[in-house]
C-alpha atoms as a PDB file:
ATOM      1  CA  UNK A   1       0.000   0.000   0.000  1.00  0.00           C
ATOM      2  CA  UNK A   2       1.769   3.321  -0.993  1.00  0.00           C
ATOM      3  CA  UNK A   3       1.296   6.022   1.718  1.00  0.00           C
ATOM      4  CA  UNK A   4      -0.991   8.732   1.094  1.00  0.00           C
ATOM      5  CA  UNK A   5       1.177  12.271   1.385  1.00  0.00           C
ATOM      6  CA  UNK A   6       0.306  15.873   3.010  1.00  0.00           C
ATOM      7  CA  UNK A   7      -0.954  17.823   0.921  1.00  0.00           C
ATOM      8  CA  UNK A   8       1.492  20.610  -0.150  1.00  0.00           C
ATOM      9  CA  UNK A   9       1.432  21.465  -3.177  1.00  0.00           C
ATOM     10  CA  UNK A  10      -0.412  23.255  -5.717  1.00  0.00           C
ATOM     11  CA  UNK A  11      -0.685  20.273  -7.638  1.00  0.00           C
ATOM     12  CA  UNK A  12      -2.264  18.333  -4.286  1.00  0.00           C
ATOM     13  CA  UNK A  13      -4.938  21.043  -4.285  1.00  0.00           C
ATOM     14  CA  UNK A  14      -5.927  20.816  -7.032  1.00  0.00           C
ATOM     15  CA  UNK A  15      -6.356  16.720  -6.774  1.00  0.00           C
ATOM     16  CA  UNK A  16      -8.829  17.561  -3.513  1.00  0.00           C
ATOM     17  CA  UNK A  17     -10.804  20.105  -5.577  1.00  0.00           C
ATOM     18  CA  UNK A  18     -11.644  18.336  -8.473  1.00  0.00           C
ATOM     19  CA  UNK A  19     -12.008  15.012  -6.536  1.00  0.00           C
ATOM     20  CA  UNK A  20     -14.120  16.447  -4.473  1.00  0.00           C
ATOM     21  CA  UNK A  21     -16.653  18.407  -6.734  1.00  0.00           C
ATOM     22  CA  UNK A  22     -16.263  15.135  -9.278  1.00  0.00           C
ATOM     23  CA  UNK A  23     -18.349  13.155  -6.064  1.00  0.00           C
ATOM     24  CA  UNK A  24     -20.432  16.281  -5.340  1.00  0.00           C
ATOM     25  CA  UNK A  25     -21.762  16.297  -9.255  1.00  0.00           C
ATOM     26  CA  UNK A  26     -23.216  13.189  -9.148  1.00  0.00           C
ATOM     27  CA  UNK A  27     -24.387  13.276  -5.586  1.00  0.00           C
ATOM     28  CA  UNK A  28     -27.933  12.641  -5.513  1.00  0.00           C
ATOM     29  CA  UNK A  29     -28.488  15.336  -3.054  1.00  0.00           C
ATOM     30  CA  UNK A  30     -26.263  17.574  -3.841  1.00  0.00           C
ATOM     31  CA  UNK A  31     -25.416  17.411  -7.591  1.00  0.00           C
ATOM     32  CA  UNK A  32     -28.639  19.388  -8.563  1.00  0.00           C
ATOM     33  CA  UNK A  33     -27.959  22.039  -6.491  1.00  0.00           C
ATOM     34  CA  UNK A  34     -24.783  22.906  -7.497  1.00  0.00           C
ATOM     35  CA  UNK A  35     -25.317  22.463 -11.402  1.00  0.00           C
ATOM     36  CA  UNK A  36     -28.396  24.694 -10.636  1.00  0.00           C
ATOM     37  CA  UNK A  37     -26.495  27.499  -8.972  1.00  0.00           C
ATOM     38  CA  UNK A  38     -22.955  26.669 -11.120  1.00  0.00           C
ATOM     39  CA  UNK A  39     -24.809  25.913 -14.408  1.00  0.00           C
ATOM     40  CA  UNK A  40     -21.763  25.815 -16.968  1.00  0.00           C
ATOM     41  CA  UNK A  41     -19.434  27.855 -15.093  1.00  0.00           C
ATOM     42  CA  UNK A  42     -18.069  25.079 -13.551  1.00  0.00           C
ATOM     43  CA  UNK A  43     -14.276  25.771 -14.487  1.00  0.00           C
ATOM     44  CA  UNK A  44     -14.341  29.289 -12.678  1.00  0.00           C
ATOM     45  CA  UNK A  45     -15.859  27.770  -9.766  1.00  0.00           C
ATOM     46  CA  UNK A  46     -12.635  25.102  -9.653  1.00  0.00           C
ATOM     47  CA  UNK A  47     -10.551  27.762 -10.413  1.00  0.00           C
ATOM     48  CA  UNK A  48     -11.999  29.637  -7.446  1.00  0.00           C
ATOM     49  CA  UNK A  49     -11.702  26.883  -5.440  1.00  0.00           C
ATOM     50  CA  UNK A  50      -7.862  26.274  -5.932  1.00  0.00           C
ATOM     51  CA  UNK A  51      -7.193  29.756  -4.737  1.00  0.00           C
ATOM     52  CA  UNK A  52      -9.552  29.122  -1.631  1.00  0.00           C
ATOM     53  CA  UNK A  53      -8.001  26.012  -0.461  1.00  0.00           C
ATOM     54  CA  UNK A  54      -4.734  26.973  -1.680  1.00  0.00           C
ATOM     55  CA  UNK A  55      -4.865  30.022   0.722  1.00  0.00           C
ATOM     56  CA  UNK A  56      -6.175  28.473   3.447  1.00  0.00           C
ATOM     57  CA  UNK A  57      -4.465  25.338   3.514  1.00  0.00           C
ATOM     58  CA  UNK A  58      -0.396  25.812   2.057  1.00  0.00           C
ATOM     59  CA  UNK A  59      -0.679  29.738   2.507  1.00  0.00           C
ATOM     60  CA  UNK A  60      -0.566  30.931  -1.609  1.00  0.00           C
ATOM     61  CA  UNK A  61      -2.612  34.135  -0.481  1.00  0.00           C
ATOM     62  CA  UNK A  62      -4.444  34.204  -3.899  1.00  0.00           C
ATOM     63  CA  UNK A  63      -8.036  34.164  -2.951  1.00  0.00           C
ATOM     64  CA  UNK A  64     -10.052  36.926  -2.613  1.00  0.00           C
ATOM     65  CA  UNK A  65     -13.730  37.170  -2.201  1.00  0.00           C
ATOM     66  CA  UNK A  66     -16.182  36.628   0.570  1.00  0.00           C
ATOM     67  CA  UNK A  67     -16.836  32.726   0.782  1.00  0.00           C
ATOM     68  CA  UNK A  68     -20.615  33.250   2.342  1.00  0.00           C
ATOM     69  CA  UNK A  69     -22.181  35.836   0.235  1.00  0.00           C
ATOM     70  CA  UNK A  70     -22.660  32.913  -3.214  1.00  0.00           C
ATOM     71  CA  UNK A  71     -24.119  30.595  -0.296  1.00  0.00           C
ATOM     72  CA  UNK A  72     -26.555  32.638   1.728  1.00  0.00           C
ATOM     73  CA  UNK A  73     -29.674  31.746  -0.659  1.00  0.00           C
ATOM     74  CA  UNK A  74     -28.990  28.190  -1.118  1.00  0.00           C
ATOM     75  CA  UNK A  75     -32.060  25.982  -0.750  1.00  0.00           C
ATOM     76  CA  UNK A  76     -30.304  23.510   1.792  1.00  0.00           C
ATOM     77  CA  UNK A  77     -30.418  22.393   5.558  1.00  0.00           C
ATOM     78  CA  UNK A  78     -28.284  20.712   8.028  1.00  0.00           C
ATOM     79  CA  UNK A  79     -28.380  17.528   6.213  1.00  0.00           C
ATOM     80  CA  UNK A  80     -27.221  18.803   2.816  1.00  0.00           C
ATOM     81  CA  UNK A  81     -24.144  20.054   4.951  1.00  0.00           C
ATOM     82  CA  UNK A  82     -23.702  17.019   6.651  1.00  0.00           C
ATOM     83  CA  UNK A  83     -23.550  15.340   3.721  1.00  0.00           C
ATOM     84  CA  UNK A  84     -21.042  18.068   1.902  1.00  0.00           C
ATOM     85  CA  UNK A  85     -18.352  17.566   4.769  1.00  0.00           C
ATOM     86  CA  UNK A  86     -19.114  13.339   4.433  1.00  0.00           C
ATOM     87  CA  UNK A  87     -17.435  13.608   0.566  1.00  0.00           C
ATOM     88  CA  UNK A  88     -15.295  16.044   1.651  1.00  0.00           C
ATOM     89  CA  UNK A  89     -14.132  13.640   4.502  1.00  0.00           C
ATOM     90  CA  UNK A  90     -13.921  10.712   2.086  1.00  0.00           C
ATOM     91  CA  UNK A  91     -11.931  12.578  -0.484  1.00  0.00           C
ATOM     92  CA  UNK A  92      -9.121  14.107   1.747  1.00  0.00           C
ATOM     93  CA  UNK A  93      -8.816  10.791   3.452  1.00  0.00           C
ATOM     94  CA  UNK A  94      -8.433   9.027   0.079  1.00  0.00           C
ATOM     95  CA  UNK A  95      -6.009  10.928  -0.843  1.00  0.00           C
ATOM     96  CA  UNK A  96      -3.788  12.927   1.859  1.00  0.00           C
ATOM     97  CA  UNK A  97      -2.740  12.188   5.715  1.00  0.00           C
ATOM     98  CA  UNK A  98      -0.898  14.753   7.726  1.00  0.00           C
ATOM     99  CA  UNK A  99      -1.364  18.083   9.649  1.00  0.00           C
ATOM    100  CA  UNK A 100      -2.551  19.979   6.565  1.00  0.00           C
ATOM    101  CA  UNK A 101      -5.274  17.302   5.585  1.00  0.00           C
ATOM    102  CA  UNK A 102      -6.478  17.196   9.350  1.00  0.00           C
ATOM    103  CA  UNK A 103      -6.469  21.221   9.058  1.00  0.00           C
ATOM    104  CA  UNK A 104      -8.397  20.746   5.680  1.00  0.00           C
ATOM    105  CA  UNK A 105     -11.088  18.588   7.984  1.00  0.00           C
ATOM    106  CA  UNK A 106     -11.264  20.530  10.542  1.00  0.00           C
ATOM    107  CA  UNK A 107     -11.491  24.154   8.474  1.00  0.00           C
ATOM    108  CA  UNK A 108     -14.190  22.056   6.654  1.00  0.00           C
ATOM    109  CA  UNK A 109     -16.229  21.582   9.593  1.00  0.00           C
ATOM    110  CA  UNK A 110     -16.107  24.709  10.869  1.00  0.00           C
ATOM    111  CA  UNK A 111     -17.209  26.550   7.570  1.00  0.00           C
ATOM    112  CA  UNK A 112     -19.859  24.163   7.492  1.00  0.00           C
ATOM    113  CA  UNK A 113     -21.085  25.361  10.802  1.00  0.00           C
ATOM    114  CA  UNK A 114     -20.591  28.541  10.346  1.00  0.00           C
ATOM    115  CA  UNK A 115     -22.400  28.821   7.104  1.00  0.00           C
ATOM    116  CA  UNK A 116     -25.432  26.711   8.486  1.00  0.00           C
ATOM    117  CA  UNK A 117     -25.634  29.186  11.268  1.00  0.00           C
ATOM    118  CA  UNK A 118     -25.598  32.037   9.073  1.00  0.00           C
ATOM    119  CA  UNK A 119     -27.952  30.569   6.327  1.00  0.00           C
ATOM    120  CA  UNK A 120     -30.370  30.601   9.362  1.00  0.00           C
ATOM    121  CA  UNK A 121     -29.602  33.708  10.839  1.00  0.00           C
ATOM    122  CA  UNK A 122     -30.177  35.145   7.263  1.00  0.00           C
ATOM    123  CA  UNK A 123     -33.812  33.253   6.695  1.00  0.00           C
ATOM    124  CA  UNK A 124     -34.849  34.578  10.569  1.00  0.00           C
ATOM    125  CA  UNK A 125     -33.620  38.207   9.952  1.00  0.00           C
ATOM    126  CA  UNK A 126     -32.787  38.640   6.160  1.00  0.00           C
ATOM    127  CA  UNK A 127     -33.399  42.648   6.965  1.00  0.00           C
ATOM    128  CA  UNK A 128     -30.293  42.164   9.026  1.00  0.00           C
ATOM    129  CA  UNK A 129     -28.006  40.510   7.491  1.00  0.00           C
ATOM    130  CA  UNK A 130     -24.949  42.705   6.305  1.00  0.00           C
ATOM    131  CA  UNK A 131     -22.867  42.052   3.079  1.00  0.00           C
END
């Protein structure tokens, strides 16, 4: 069995991305909602991707953007989540072990969290909510 390296490199990033969203597009309950939001711009959202795991896990500093603002009208609920970080789980383990893919996990379930909490907050109080 070969062993499974940290990820590190840009070229490691992108193997998680496209792993990942290759299991989320056929996902039976998540594949429609992304290709509904997404429709055909799925290589900018990759690309966006790279840059946001890039950044956050082997420090390239090239994303910019505000990760909740494209989620905050997404028709989903705990579950949907739930399910998001279960291939996300099952791709980094696949393919990485290490610090960096157990900071992957854990950012991963904390932005899942977070964006459940806010999705909420934003359905209770959408005059609230602040860009």
């Amino acid at each position: 069995m070969s062993r499974r390296p940290d990820i590190a490199t840009p070229e490691h990033i992108r193997l998680l991305v496209d792993s990942f969203y290759d299991k989320v597009r056929v996902d039976p309950m998540l594949g429609g909602i992304f290709s509904g939001v997404i429709q055909d711009r799925w290589p900018a959202h990759l690309a966006k991707m790279y840059t946001f795991w890039g950044t956050v896990l082997i420090g390239e500093q090239s994303y910019q953007g505000a990760p909740f603002r494209p989620h905050k009208e997404l028709p989903v609920q705990q579950d949907h989540f739930d399910r998001w970080l279960s291939l996300f789980r099952t791709t980094v383990r696949e393919h990485f072990n290490g610090p960096v893919a157990d900071l992957a996990l854990s950012n991963a379930e904390r932005m899942a969290a977070m964006f459940m909490e806010r999705i909420a907050f934003h359905r209770a109080h959408p005059e609230r909510f602040i860009q």
